[in-house]
Structure formats: structure tokens, C-alpha cells
N, C-alpha and C. Protein backbone atom coordinates (compact mmCIF):
# COMPACT_ATOMS: atom_id res chain seq x y z
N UNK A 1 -25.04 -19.41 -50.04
CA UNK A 1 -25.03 -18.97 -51.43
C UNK A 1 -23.85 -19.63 -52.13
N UNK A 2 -24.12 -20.07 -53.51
CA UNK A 2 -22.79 -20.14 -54.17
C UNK A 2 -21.98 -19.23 -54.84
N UNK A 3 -21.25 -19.49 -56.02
CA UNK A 3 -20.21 -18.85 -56.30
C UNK A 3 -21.01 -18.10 -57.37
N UNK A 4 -21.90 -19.02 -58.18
CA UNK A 4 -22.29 -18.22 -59.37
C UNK A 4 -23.41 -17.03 -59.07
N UNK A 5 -24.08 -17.54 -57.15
CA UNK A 5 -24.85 -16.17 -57.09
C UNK A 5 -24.70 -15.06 -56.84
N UNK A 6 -23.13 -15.38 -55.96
CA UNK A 6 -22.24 -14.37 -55.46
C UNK A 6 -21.79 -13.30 -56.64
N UNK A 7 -21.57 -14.26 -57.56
CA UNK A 7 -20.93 -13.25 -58.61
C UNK A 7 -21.91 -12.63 -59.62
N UNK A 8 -23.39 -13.17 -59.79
CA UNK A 8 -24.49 -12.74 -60.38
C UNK A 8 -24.84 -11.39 -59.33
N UNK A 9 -24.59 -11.39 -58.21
CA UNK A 9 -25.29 -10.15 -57.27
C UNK A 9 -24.13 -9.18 -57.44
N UNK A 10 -23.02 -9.38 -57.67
CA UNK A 10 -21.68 -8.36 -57.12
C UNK A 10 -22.10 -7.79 -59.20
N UNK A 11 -22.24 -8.25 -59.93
CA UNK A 11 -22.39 -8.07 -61.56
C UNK A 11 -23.55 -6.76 -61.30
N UNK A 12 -24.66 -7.24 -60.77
CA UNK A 12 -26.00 -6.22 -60.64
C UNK A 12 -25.46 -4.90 -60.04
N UNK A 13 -24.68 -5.18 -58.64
CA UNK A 13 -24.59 -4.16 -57.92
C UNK A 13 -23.37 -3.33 -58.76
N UNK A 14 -22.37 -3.90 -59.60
CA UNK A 14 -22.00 -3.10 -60.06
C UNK A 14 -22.35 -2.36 -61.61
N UNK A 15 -23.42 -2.94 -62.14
CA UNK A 15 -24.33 -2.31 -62.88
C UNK A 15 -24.64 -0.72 -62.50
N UNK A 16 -25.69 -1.16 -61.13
CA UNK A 16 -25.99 -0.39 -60.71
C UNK A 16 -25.57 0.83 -60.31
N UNK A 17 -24.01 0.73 -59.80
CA UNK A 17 -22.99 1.53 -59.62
C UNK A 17 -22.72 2.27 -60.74
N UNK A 18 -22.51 1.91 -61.69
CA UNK A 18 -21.86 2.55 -63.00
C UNK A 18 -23.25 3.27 -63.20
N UNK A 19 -24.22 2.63 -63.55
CA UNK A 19 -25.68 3.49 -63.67
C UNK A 19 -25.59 4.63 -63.26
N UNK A 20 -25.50 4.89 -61.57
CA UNK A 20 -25.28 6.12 -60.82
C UNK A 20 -24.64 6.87 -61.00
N UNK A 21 -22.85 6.60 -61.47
CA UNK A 21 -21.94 6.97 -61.86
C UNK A 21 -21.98 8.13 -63.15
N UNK A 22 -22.40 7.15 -64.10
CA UNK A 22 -22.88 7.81 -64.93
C UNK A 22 -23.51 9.47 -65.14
N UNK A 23 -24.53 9.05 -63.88
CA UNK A 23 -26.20 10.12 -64.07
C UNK A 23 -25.56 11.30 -63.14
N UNK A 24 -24.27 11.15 -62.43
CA UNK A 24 -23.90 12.27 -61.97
C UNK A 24 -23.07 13.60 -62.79
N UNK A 25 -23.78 14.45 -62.51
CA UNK A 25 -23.72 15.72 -63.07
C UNK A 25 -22.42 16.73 -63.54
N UNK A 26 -21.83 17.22 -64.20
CA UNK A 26 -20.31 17.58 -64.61
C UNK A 26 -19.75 18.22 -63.71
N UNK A 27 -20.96 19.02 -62.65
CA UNK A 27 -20.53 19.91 -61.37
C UNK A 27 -19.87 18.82 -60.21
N UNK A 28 -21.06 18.00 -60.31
CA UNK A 28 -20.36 17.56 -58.92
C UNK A 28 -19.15 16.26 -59.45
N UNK A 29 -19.14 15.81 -60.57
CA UNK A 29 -18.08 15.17 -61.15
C UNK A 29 -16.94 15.59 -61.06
N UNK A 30 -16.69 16.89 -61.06
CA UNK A 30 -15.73 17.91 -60.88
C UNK A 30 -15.20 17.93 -59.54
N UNK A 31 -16.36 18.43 -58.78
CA UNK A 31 -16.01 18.43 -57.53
C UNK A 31 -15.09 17.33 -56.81
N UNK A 32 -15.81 16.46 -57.26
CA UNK A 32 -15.28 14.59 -56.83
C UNK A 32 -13.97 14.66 -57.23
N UNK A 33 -13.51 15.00 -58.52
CA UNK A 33 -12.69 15.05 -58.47
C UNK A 33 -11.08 15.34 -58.18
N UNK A 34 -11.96 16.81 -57.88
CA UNK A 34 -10.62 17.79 -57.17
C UNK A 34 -10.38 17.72 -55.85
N UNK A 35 -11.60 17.25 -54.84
CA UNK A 35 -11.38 16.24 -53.84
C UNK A 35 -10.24 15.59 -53.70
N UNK A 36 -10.63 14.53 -54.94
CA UNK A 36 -9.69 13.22 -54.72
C UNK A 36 -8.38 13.41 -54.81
N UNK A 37 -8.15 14.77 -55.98
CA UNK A 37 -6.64 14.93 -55.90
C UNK A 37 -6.01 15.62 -55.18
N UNK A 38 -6.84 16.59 -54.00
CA UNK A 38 -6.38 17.59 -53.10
C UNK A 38 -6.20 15.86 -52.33
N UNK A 39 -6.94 14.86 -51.85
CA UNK A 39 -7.02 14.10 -50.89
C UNK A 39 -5.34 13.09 -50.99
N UNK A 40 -5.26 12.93 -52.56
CA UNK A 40 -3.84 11.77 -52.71
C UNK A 40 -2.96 13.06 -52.48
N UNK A 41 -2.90 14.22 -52.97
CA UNK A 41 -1.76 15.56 -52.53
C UNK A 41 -1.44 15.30 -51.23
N UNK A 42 -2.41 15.13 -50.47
CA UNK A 42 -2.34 15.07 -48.89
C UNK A 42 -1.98 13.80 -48.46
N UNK A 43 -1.95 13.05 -48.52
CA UNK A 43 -1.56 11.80 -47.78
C UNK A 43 -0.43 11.66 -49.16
N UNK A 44 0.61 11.81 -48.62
CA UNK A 44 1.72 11.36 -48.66
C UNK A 44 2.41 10.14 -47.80
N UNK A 45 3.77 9.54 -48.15
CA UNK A 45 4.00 8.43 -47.94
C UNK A 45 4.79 8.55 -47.05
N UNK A 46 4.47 8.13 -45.78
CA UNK A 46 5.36 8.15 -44.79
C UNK A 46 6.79 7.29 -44.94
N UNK A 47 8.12 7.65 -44.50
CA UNK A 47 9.19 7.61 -44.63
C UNK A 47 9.73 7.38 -43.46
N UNK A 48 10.31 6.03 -42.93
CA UNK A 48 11.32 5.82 -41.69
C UNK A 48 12.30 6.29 -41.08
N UNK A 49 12.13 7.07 -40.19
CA UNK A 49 13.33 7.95 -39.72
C UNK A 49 14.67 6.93 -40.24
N UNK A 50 15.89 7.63 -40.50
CA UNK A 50 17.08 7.36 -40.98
C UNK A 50 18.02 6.95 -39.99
N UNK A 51 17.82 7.15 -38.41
CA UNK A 51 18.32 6.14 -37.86
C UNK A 51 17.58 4.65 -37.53
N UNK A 52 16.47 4.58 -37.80
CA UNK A 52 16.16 3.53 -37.63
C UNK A 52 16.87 2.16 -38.01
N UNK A 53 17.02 2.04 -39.32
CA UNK A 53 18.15 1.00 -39.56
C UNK A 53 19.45 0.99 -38.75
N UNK A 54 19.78 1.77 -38.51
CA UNK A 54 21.23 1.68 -37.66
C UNK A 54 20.81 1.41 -36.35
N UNK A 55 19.68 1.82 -35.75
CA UNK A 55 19.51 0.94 -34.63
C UNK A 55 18.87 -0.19 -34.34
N UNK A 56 18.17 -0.65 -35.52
CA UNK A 56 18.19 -1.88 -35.64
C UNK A 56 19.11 -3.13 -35.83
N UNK A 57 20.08 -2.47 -36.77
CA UNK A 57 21.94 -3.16 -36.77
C UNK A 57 22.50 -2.89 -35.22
N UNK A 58 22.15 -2.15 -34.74
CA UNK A 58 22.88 -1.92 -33.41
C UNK A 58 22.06 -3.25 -32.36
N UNK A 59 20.84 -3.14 -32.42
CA UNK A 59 20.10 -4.36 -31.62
C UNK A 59 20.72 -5.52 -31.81
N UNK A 60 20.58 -5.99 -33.21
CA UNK A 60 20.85 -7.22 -33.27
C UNK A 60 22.47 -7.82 -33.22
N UNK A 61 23.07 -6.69 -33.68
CA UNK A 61 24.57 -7.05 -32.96
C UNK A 61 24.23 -6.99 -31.40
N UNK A 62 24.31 -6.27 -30.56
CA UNK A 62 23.82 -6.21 -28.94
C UNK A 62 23.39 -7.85 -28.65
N UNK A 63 22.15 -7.94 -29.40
CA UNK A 63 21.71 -9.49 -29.47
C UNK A 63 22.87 -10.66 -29.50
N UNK A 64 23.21 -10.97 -30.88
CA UNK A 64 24.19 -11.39 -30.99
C UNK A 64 25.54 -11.40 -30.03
N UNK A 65 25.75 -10.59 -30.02
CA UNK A 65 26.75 -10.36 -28.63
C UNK A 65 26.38 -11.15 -27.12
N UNK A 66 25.23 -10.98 -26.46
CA UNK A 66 24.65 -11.45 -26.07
C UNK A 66 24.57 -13.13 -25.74
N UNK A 67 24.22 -13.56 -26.69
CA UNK A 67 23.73 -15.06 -27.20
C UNK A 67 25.01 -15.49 -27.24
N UNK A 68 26.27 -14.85 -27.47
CA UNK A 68 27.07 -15.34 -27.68
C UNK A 68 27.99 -15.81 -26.24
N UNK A 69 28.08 -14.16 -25.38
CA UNK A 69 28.39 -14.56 -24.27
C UNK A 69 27.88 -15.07 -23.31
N UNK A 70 26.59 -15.94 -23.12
CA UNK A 70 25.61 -16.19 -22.49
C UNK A 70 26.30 -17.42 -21.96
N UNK A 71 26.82 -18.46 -22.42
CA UNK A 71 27.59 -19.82 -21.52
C UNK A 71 28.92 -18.99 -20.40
N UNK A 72 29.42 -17.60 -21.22
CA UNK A 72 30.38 -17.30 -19.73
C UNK A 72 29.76 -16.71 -19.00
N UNK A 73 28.28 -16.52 -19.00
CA UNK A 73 28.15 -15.34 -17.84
C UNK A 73 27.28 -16.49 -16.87
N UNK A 74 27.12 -17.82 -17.39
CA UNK A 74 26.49 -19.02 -16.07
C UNK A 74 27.47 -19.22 -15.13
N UNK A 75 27.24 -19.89 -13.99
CA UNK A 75 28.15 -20.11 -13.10
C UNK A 75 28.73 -21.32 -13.47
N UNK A 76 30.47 -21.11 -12.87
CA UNK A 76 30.95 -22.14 -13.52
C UNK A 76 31.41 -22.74 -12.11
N UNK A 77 30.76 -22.87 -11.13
CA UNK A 77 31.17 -23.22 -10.01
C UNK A 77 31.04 -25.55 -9.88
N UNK A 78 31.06 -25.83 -9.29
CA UNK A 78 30.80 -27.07 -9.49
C UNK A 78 29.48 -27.58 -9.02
N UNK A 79 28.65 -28.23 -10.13
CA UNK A 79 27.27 -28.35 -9.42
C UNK A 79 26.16 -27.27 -9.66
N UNK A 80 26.89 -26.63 -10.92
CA UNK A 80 26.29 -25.30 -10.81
C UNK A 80 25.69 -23.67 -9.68
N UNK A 81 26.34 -24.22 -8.48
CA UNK A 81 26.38 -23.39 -7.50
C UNK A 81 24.75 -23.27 -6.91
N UNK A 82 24.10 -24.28 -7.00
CA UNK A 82 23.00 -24.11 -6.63
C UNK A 82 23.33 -25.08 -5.17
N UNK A 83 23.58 -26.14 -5.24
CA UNK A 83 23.56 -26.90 -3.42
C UNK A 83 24.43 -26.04 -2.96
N UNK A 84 25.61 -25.21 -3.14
CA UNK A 84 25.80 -24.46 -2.21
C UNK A 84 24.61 -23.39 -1.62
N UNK A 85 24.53 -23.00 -2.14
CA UNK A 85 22.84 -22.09 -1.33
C UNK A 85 22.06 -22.68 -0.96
N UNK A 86 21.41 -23.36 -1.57
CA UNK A 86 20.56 -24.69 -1.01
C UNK A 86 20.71 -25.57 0.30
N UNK A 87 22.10 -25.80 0.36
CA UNK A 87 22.64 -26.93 1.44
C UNK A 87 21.94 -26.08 3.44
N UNK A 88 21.74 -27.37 3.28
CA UNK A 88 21.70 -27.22 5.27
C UNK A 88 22.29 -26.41 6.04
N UNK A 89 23.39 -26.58 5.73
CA UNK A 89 24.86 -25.57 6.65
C UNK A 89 23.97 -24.14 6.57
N UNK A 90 24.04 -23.62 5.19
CA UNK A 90 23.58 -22.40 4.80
C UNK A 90 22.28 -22.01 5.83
N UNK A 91 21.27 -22.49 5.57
CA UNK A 91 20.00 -22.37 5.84
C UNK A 91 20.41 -22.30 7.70
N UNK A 92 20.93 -23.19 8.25
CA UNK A 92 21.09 -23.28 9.86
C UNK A 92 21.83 -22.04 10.19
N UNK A 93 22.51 -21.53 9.16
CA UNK A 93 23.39 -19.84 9.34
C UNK A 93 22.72 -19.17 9.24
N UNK A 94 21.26 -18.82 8.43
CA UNK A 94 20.55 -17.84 8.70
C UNK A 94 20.06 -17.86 9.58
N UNK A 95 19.21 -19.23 9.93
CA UNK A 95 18.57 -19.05 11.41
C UNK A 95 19.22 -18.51 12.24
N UNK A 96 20.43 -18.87 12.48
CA UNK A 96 21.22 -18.44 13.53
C UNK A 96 21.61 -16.95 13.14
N UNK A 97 21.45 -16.18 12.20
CA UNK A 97 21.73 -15.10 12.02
C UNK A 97 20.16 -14.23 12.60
N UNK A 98 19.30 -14.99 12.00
CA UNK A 98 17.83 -14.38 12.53
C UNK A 98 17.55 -14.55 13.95
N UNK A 99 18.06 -15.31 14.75
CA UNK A 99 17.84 -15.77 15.82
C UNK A 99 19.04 -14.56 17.00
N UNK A 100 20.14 -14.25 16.51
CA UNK A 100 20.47 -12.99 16.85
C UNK A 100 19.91 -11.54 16.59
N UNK A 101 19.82 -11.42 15.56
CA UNK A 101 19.21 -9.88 15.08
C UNK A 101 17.50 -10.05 16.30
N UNK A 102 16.89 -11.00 16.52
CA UNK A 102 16.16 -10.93 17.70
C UNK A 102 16.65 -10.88 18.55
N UNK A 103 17.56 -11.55 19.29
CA UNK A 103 17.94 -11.33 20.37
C UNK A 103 18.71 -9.71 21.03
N UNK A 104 19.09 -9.35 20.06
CA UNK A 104 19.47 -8.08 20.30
C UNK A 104 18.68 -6.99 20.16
N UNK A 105 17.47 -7.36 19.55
CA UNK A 105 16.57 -6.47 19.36
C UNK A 105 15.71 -6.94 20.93
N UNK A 106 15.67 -7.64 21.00
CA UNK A 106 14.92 -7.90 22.91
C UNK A 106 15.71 -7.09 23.38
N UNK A 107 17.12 -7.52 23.54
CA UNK A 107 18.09 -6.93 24.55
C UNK A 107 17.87 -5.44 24.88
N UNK A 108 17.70 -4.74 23.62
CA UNK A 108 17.74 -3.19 22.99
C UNK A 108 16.31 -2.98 24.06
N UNK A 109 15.65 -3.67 23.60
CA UNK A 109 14.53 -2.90 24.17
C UNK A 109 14.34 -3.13 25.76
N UNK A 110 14.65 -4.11 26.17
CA UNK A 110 14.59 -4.37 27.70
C UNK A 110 15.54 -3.40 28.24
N UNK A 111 17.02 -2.94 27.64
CA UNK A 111 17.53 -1.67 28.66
C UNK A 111 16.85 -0.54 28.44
């Protein structure tokens, strides 16, 4: 459809609307109405609790704070402290640490 049929059909239908509008009766016009204003009485506008802003200032300082100390809390070891954990030495110390905690667990159980 185009634009001019779009707006030729939405023209009818609201013809039609007002037509209806119209032909309704002073009773139930009434009614409709006191509806609508018991309905806006009732929905009222919800309101943001009053600490909310302050803990939102509290986040983003926290944040800030944060971001800020974030280069002292990396390791400042050399190499970034990763080949120390990584390295060979390390790894041959656990084995050898795992390789006892079995052996004593045989031992344990054979007496």
C-alpha cells in the first residue's frame, strides 16, 4: 500500500469512529467518563525511592575508585609473575609433592 491509501483508510476509520462516538448515549457517555477519571485518579506517578541517587553516586565513585586503582592491584613482579608459576622447577615440585602424598597414603594403608 502507499502513503495516500494508508492515510485515505486511517481518514474513513476515523470517520467512522467519531460517527460511533457521537451516537453514544448521555448515560453511558457519563459513565465513560467517570471511569476515565476514577482510572487517571488511580494511576498515579511513580516516584524513585530517595536513596536511589545516592547510591548511584556511591557506585560510580566505588567504580571510579576502582579503575583507578586497578594498575596497583596487577602484579608488579618481573615478567609479570606468570613464568614463575608456569616454569618447570614449579611443575617437577608438585609432582614430587603428589608423588609423596601417595606414597604415604600406600604406606598408611599397608600398616
Amino acid at each position: 500500500m502507499n502513503d495516500d491509501s494508508d492515510r485515505g483508510l486511517a481518514e474513513a476509520a476515523r470517520r467512522q469512529l467519531d460517527r460511533h462516538a457521537e451516537a453514544v448515549d448521555e448515560l453511558t457517555a457519563a459513565r465513560l467518563a467517570a471511569l476515565r477519571r476514577r482510572a487517571l485518579l488511580q494511576a498515579t506517578p511513580r516516584r524513585l525511592p530517595r536513596w536511589l541517587p545516592a547510591a548511584a553516586v556511591a557506585a560510580a565513585a566505588l567504580l571510579a575508585v576502582l579503575l583507578w586503582m586497578q594498575p596497583l592491584l596487577r602484579t608488579t613482579a618481573p615478567g609479570g609473575g606468570l613464568e614463575l608459576v608456569a616454569s618447570s622447577e614449579d611443575l617437577e615440585l608438585i609432582e614430587d609433592l603428589e608423588f609423596y602424598d601417595w606414597l604415604e597414603e600406600t604406606q598408611a594403608g599397608s600398616s
